[in-house]
Protein backbone atom coordinates (compact mmCIF):
# COMPACT_ATOMS: atom_id res chain seq x y z
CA UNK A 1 0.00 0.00 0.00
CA UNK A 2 1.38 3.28 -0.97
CA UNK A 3 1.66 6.34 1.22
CA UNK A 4 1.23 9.86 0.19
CA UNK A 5 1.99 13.12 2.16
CA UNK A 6 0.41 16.48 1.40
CA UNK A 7 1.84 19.43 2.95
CA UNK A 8 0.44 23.19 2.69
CA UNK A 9 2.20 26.01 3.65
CA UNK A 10 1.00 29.54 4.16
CA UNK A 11 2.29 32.56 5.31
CA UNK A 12 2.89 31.59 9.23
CA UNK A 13 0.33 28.67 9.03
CA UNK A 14 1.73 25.10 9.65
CA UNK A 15 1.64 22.52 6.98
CA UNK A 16 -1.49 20.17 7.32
CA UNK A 17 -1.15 16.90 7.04
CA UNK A 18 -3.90 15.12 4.59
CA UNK A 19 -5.21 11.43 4.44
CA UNK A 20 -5.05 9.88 1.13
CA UNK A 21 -7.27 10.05 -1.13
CA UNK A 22 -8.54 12.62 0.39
CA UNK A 23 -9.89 16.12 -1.20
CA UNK A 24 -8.11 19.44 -0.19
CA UNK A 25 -9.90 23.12 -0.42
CA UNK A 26 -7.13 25.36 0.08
CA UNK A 27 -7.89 28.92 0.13
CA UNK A 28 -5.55 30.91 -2.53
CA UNK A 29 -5.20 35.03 -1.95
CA UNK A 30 -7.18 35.04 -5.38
CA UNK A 31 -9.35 31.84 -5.55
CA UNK A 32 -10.65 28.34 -4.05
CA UNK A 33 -8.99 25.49 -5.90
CA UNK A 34 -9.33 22.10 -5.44
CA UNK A 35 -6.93 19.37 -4.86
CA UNK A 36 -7.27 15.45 -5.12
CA UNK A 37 -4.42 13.18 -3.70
CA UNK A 38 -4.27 9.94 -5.97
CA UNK A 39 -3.31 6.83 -5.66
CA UNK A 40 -3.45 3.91 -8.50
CA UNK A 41 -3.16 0.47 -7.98
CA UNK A 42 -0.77 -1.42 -10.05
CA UNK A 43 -2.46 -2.98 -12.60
CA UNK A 44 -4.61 -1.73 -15.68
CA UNK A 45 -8.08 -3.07 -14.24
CA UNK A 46 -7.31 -2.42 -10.89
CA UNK A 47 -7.41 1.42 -11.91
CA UNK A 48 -10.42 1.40 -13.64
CA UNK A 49 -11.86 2.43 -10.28
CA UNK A 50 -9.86 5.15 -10.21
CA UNK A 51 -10.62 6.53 -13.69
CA UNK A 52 -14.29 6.66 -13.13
CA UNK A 53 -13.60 8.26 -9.53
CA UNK A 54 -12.50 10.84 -10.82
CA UNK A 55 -13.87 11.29 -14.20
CA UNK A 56 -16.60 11.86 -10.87
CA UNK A 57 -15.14 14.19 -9.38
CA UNK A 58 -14.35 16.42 -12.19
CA UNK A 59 -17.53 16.82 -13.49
CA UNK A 60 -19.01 18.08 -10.15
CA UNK A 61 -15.95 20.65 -9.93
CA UNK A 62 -16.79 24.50 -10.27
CA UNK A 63 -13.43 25.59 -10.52
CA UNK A 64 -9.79 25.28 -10.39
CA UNK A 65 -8.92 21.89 -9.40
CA UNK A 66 -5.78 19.14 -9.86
CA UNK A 67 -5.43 15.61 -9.53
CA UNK A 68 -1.80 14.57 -7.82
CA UNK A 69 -0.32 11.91 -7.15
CA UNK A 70 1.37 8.61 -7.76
CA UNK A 71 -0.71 7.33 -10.87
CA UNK A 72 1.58 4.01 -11.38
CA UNK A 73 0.89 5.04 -15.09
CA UNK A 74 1.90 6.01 -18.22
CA UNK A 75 0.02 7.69 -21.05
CA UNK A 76 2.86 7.68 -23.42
CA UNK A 77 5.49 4.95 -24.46
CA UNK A 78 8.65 7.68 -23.91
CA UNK A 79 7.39 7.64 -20.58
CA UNK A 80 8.93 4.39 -19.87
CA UNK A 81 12.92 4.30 -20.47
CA UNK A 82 14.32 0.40 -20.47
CA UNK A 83 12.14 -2.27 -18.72
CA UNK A 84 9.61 -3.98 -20.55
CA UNK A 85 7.88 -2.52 -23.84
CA UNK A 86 4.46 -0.33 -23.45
CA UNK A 87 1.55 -1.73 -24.60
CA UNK A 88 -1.39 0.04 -26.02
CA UNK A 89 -3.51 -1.31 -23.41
CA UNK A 90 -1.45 0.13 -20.65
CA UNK A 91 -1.74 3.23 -22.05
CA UNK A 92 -5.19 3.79 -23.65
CA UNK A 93 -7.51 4.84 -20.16
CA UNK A 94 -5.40 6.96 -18.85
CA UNK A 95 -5.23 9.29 -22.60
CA UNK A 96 -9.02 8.49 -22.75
CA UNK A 97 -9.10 9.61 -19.38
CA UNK A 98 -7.38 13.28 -20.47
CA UNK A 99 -9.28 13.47 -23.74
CA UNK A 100 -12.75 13.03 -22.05
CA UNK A 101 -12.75 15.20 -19.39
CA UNK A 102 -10.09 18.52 -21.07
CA UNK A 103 -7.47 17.41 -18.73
CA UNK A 104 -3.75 18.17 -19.36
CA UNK A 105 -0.54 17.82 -17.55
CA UNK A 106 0.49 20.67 -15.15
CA UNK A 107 3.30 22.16 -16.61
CA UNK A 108 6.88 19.74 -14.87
CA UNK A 109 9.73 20.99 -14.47
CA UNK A 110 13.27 19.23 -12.75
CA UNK A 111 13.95 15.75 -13.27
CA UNK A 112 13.13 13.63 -16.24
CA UNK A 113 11.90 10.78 -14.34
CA UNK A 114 10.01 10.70 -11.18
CA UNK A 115 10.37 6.59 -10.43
CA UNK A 116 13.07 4.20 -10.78
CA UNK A 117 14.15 0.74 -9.47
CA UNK A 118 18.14 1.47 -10.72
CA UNK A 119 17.02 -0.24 -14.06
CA UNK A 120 13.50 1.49 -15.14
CA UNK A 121 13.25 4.92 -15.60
CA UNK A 122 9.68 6.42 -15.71
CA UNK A 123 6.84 9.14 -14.85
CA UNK A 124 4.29 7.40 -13.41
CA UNK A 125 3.54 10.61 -10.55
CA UNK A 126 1.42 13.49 -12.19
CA UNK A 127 -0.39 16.75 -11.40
CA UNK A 128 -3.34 16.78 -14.20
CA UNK A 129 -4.99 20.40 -14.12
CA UNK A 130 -8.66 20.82 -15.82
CA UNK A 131 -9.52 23.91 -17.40
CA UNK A 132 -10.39 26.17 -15.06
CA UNK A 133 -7.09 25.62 -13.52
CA UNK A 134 -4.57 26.04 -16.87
CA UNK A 135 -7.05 29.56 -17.20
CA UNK A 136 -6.74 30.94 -13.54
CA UNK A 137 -3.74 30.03 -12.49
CA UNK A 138 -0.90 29.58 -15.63
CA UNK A 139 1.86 30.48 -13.80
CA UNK A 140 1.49 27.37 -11.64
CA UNK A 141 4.11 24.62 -11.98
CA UNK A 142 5.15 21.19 -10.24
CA UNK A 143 8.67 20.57 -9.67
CA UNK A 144 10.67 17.00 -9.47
CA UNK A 145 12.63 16.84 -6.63
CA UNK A 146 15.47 14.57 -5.88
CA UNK A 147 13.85 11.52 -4.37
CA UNK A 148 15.70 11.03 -1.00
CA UNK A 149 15.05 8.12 1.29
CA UNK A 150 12.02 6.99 -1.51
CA UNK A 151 12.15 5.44 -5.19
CA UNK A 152 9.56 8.24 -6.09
CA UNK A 153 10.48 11.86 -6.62
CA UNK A 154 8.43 14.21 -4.40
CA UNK A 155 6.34 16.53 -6.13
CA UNK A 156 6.54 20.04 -5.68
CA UNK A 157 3.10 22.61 -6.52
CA UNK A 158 4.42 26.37 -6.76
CA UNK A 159 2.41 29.01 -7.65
CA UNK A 160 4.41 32.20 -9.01
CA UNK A 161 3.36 35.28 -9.47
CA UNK A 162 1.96 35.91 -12.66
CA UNK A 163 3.92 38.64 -14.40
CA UNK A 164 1.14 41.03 -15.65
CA UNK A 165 3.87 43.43 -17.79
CA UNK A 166 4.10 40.04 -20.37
CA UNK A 167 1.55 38.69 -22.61
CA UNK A 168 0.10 35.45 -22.17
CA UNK A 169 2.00 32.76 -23.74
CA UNK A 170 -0.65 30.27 -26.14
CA UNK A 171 -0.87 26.89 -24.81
CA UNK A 172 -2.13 23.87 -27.61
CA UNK A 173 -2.79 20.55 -25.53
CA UNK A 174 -1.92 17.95 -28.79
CA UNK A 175 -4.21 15.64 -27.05
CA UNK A 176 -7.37 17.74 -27.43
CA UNK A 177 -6.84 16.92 -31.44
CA UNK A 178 -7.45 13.34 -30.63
CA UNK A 179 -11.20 14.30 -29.17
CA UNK A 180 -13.51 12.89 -31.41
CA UNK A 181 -15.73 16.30 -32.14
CA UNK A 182 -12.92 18.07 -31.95
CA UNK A 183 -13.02 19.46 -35.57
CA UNK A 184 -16.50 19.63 -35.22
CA UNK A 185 -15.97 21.89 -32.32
CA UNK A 186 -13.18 24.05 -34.36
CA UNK A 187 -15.57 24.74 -36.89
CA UNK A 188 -18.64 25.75 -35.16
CA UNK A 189 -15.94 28.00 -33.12
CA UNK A 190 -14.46 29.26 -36.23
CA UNK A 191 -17.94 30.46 -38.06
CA UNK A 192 -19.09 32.25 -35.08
CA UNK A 193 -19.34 35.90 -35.50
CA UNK A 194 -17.21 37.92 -32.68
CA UNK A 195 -17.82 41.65 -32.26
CA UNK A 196 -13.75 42.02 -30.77
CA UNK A 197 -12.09 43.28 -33.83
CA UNK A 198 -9.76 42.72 -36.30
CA UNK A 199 -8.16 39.77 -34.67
CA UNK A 200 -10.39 37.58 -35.28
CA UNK A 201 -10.47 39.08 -39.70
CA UNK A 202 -7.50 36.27 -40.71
C-alpha cells in the first residue's frame, strides 16, 4: 500500500497533514482550488476504479482543481525508459481519461523521471490540471525533486506570481486533437461571429 503526504504552507500557518485520497480546499489570496491526492493500484483493471472516480469528481468541480499523485501510469510509451515494452492497453484509459474530461498535464519541471528501481526509468507521478485551472492560475508549476530516502520523486506545486507586464503565452494541448468532435468543435468555433475586432479578420 502506498503512502502519500500532502503538505500546505502559508504565510505563518503550519503545513497540514492530509489522508489519502482525500480532497483538499485550500484557500488561494485570489481563488478556491481544489486538490485530489491519488493513488493507483498497479495494474490496468485495478485502476479502472480510479478513472471513473475521478472522471466523478471532475464533473461536479466549479473551478480550479488538480489531480496529484502517484498514478503508477503512463500515457505515453517515452514515458517508460528500459524495462519492458508499453503496450497500447497500458496506455489507452489513462489518454481516454485526459481526452474526455479537457485534462492536461500541469506544466513539470526538474527531473526527467520521477520513479526508478536502478534499471526502469519512468513518470508514473502526475499533477493533471482541468480547465479552469490552466485559465486561472498559468503560472502554476510542479517541480521533481530529488527523491531522497524513496524510489519516487516528491512533487513540488508552486504558484508564481503571474507577471502582468508580459503577454500570455498560447498553450495547444496535442491531445485535445485526438477528441472525437474536436473538428466539429473548431468549426462551429471558427464560423461564429465575434464583435472584438480585427483579430479575429484572418
Amino acid at each position: 500500500m502506498g503512502q502519500q503526504k500532502m503538505e500546505w504552507k502559508h504565510k505563518d500557518k503550519e503545513a497540514e497533514e492530509i489522508p489519502e485520497k482525500a480532497k483538499k480546499d485550500a484557500n488561494m489570496p485570489c481563488t478556491s482550488i481544489g486538490v485530489q491526492v491519488v493513488y493507483g493500484l498497479h495494474t490496468v483493471d485495478s485502476r479502472k476504479l480510479l478513472w471513473g472516480k475521478l472522471k466523478q469528481i471532475e464533473s461536479s468541480q466549479q473551478g480550479p482543481w488538480l489531480a496529484m499523485g502517484d498514478y503508477n501510469a503512463i500515457h505515453k510509451v517515452e514515458h517508460r525508459l528500459i524495462g519492458s515494452n508499453v503496450q497500447e492497453a497500458e496506455i489507452k484509459d489513462f489518454k481516454s481519461f485526459l481526452i474526455e474530461n479537457n485534462m492536461s498535464v500541469l506544466r513539470t519541471m526538474g527531473r526527467e523521471f520521477c520513479w526508478t528501481n536502478g534499471h526502469t526509468y519512468t513518470i508514473i507521478d502526475w499533477a493533471l490540471e482541468n480547465v479552469s485551472w490552466m485559465l486561472d492560475m498559468p503560472t502554476s508549476e510542479v517541480i521533481l525533486l530529488d527523491p531522497g530516502y524513496s524510489d519516487h520523486c516528491p512533487l513540488s506545486l508552486n504558484f508564481a506570481k503571474e507577471d502582468t507586464s508580459k503577454a500570455k503565452p498560447f498553450k495547444f494541448m496535442n491531445h485535445l486533437a485526438q477528441h472525437e468532435n474536436f473538428q466539429e468543435i473548431v468549426m462551429r468555433a471558427w464560423n461564429q461571429r465575434h464583435r472584438a475586432g480585427k483579430i479575429y479578420d484572418v
